[in-house]
C-alpha atoms as a PDB file:
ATOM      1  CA  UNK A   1       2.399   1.321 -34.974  1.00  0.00           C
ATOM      2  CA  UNK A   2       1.236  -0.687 -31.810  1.00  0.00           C
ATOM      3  CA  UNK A   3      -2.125  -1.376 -31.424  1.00  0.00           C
ATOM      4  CA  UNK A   4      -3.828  -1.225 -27.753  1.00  0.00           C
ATOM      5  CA  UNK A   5      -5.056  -4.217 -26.477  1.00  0.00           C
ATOM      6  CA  UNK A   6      -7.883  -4.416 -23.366  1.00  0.00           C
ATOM      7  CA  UNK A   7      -6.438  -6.629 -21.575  1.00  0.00           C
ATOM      8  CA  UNK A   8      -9.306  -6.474 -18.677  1.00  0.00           C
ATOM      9  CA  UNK A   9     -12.017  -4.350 -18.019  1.00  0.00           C
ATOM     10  CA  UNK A  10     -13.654  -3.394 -14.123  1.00  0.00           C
ATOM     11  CA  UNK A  11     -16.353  -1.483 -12.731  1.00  0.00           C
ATOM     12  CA  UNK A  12     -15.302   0.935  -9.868  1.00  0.00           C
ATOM     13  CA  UNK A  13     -16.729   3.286  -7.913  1.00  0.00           C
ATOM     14  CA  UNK A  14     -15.508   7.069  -7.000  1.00  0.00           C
ATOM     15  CA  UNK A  15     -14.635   8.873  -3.811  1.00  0.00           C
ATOM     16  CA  UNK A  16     -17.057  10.636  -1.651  1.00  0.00           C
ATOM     17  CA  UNK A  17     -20.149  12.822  -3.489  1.00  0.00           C
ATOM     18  CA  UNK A  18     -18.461  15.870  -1.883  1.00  0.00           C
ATOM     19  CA  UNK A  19     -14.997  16.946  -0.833  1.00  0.00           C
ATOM     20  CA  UNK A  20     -13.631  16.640   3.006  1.00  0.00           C
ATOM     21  CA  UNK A  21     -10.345  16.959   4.447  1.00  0.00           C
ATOM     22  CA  UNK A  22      -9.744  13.204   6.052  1.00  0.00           C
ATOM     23  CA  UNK A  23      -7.688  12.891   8.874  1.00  0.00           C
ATOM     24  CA  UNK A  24      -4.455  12.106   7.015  1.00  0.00           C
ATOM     25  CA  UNK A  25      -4.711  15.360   5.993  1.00  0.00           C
ATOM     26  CA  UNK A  26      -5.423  13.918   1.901  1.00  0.00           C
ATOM     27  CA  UNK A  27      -8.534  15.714   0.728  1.00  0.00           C
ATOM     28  CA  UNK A  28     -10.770  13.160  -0.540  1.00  0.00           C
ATOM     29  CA  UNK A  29     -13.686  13.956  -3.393  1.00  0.00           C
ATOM     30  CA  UNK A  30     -15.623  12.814  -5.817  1.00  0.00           C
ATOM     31  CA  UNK A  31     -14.100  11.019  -8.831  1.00  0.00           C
ATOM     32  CA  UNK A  32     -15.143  12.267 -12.514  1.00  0.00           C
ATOM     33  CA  UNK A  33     -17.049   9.806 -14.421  1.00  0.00           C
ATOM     34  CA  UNK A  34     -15.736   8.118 -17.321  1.00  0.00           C
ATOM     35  CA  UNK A  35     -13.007   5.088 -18.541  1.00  0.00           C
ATOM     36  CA  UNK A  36      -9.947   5.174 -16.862  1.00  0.00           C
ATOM     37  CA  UNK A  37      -6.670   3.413 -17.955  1.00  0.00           C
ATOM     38  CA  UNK A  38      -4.429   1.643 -15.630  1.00  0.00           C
ATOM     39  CA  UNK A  39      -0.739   2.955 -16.101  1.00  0.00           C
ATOM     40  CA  UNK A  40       1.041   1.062 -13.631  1.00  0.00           C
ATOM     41  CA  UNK A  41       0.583  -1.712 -10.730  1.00  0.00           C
ATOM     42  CA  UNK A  42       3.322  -1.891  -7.838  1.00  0.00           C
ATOM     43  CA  UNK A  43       4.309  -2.630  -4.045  1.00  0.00           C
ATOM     44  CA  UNK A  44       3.654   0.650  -2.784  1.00  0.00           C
ATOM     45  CA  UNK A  45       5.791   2.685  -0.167  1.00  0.00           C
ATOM     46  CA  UNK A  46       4.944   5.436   2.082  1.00  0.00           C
ATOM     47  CA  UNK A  47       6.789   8.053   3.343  1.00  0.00           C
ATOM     48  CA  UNK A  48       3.714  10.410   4.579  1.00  0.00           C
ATOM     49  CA  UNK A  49       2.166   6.797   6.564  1.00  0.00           C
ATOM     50  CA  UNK A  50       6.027   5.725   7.494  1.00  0.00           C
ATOM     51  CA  UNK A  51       5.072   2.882  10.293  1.00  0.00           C
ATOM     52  CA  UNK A  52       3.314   0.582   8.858  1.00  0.00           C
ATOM     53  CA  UNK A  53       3.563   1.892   4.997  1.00  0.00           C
ATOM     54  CA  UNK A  54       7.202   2.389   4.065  1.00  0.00           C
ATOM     55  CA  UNK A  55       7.475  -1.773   3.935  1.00  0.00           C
ATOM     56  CA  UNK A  56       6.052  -2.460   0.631  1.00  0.00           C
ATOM     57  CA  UNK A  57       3.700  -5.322   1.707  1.00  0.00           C
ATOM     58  CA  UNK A  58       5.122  -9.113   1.694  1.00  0.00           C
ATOM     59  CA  UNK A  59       8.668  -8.251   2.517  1.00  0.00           C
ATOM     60  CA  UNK A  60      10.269 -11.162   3.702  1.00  0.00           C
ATOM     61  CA  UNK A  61      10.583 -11.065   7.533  1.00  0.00           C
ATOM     62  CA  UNK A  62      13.148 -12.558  10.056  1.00  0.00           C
ATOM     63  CA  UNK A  63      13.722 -12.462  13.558  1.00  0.00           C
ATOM     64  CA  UNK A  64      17.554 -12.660  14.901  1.00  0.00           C
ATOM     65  CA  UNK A  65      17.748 -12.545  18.364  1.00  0.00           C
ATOM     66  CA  UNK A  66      15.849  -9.771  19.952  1.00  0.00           C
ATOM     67  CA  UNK A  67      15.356  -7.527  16.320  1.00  0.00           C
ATOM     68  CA  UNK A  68      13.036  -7.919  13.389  1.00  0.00           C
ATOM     69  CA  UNK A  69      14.686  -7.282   9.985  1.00  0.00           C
ATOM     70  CA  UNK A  70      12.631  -6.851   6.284  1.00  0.00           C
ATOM     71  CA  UNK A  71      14.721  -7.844   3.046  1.00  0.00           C
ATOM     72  CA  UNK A  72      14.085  -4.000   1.800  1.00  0.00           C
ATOM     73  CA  UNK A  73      16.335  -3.088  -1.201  1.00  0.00           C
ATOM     74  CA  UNK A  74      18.190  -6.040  -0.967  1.00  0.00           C
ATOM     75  CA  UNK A  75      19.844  -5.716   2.008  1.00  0.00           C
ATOM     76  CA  UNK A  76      18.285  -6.903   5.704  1.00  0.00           C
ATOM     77  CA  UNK A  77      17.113  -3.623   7.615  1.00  0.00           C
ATOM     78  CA  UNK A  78      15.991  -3.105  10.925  1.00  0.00           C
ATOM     79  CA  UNK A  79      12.253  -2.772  11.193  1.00  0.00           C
ATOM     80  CA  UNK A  80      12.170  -0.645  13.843  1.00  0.00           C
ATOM     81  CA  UNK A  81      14.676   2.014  12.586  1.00  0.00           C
ATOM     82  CA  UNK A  82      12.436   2.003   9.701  1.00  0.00           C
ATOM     83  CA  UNK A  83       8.754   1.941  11.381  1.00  0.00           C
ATOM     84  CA  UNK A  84       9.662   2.424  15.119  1.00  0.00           C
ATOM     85  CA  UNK A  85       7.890  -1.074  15.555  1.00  0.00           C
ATOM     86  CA  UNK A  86       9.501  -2.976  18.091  1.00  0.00           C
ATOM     87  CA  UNK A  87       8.824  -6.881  17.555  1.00  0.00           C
ATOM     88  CA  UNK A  88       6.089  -6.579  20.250  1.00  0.00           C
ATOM     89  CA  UNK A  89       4.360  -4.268  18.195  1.00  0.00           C
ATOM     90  CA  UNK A  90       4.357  -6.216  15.302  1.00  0.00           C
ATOM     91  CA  UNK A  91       3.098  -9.087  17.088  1.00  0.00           C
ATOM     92  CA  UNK A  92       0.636  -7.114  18.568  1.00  0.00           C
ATOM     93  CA  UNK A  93      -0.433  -5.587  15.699  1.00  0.00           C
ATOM     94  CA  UNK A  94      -0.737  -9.080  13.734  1.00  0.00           C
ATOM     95  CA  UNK A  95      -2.878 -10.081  16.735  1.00  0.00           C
ATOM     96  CA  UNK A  96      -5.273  -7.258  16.484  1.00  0.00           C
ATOM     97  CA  UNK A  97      -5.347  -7.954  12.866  1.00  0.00           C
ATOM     98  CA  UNK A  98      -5.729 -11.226  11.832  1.00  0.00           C
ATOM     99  CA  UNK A  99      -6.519 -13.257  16.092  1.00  0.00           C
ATOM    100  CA  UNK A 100      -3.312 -15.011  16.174  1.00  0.00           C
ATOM    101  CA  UNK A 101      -0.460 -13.167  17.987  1.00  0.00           C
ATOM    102  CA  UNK A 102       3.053 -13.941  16.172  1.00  0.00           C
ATOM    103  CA  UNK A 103       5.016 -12.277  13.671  1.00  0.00           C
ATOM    104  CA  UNK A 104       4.516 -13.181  10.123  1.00  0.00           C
ATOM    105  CA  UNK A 105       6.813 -13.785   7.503  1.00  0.00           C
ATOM    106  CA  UNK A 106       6.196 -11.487   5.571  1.00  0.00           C
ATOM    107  CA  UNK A 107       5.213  -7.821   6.267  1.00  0.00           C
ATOM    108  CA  UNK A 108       0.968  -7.865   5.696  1.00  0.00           C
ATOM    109  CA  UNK A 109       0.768  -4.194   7.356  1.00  0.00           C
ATOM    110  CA  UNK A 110       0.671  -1.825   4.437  1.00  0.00           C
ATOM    111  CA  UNK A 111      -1.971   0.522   4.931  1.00  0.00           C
ATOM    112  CA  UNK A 112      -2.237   0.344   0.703  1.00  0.00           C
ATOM    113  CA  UNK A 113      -2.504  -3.484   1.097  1.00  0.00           C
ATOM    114  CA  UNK A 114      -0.728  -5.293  -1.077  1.00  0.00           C
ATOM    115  CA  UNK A 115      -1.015  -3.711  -4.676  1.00  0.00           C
ATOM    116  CA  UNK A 116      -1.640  -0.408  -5.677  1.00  0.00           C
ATOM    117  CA  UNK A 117      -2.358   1.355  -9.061  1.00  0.00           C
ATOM    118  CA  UNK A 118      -2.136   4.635 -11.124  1.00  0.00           C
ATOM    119  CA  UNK A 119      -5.165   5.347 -13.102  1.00  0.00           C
ATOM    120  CA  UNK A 120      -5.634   8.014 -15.466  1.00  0.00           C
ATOM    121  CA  UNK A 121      -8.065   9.260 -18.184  1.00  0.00           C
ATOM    122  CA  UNK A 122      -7.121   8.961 -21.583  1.00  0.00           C
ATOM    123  CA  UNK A 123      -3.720   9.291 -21.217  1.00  0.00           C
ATOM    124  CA  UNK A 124      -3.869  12.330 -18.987  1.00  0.00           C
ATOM    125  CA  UNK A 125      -0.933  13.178 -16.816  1.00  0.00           C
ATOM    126  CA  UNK A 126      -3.347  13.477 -13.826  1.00  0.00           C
ATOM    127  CA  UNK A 127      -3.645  10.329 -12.448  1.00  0.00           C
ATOM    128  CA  UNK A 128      -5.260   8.381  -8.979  1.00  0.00           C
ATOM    129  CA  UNK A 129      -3.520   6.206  -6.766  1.00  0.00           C
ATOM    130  CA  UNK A 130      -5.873   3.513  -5.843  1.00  0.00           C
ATOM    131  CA  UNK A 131      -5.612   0.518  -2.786  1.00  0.00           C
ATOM    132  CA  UNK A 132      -6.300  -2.886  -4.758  1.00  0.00           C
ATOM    133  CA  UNK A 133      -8.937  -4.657  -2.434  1.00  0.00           C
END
């Protein structure tokens, strides 16, 4: 039988003390207190935040001629078919972001930044779906 090793252990800190709709149209509330278990880490993906979440964050990036492409399930895509960011906008964007207008590399947009992670209690099927800060 395996054995369950801790492999880390964090403090967190809950959503909001009471419910709201937020403008996303999520409902965010509070969390219940107690341990939580990480089930799984990834790259996360949007569909319901599709401009600047449906690139899983550091994607490689390159320009070729006047179009953007992101390496995105092993092929190169089209950034703006898939965002409807033009190059502008993602230089733009960057600018607003970090003070230095260009276009990265690699895609640092995610709205779930660069990790995210399922939590749930004691092996419950419920789980949360956390941004790593």
């Amino acid at each position: 039988m395996a054995s369950k090793v801790v492999v880390a252990e964090y403090s967190a800190e809950g959503g909001p003390e009471k419910p709201f709709m937020a403008p996303d149209g999520h409902e965010a509330g509070p969390t219940d207190a107690g341990d939580y278990v990480i089930a799984y880490c990834a790259k996360h993906r949007s569909r319901r935040y599709p401009q600047w979440s449906s690139i899983p964050w550091g994607s490689p990036l390159k320009q070729e001629s006047d179009r953007l492409l992101v390496l995105l399930d092993g092929r190169w895509q089209d950034v703006f078919k898939l965002t409807g960011a033009s190059p502008d906008a993602v230089q733009s964007y960057y600018k607003q972001l970090y003070g230095i207008a260009k276009i990265p590399d690699k895609w640092v947009f995610n709205d779930f930044g660069h990790l995210t992670y399922t939590a749930g209690r004691s092996g419950d099927v419920i789980a949360h779906s956390c941004k790593a800060q």
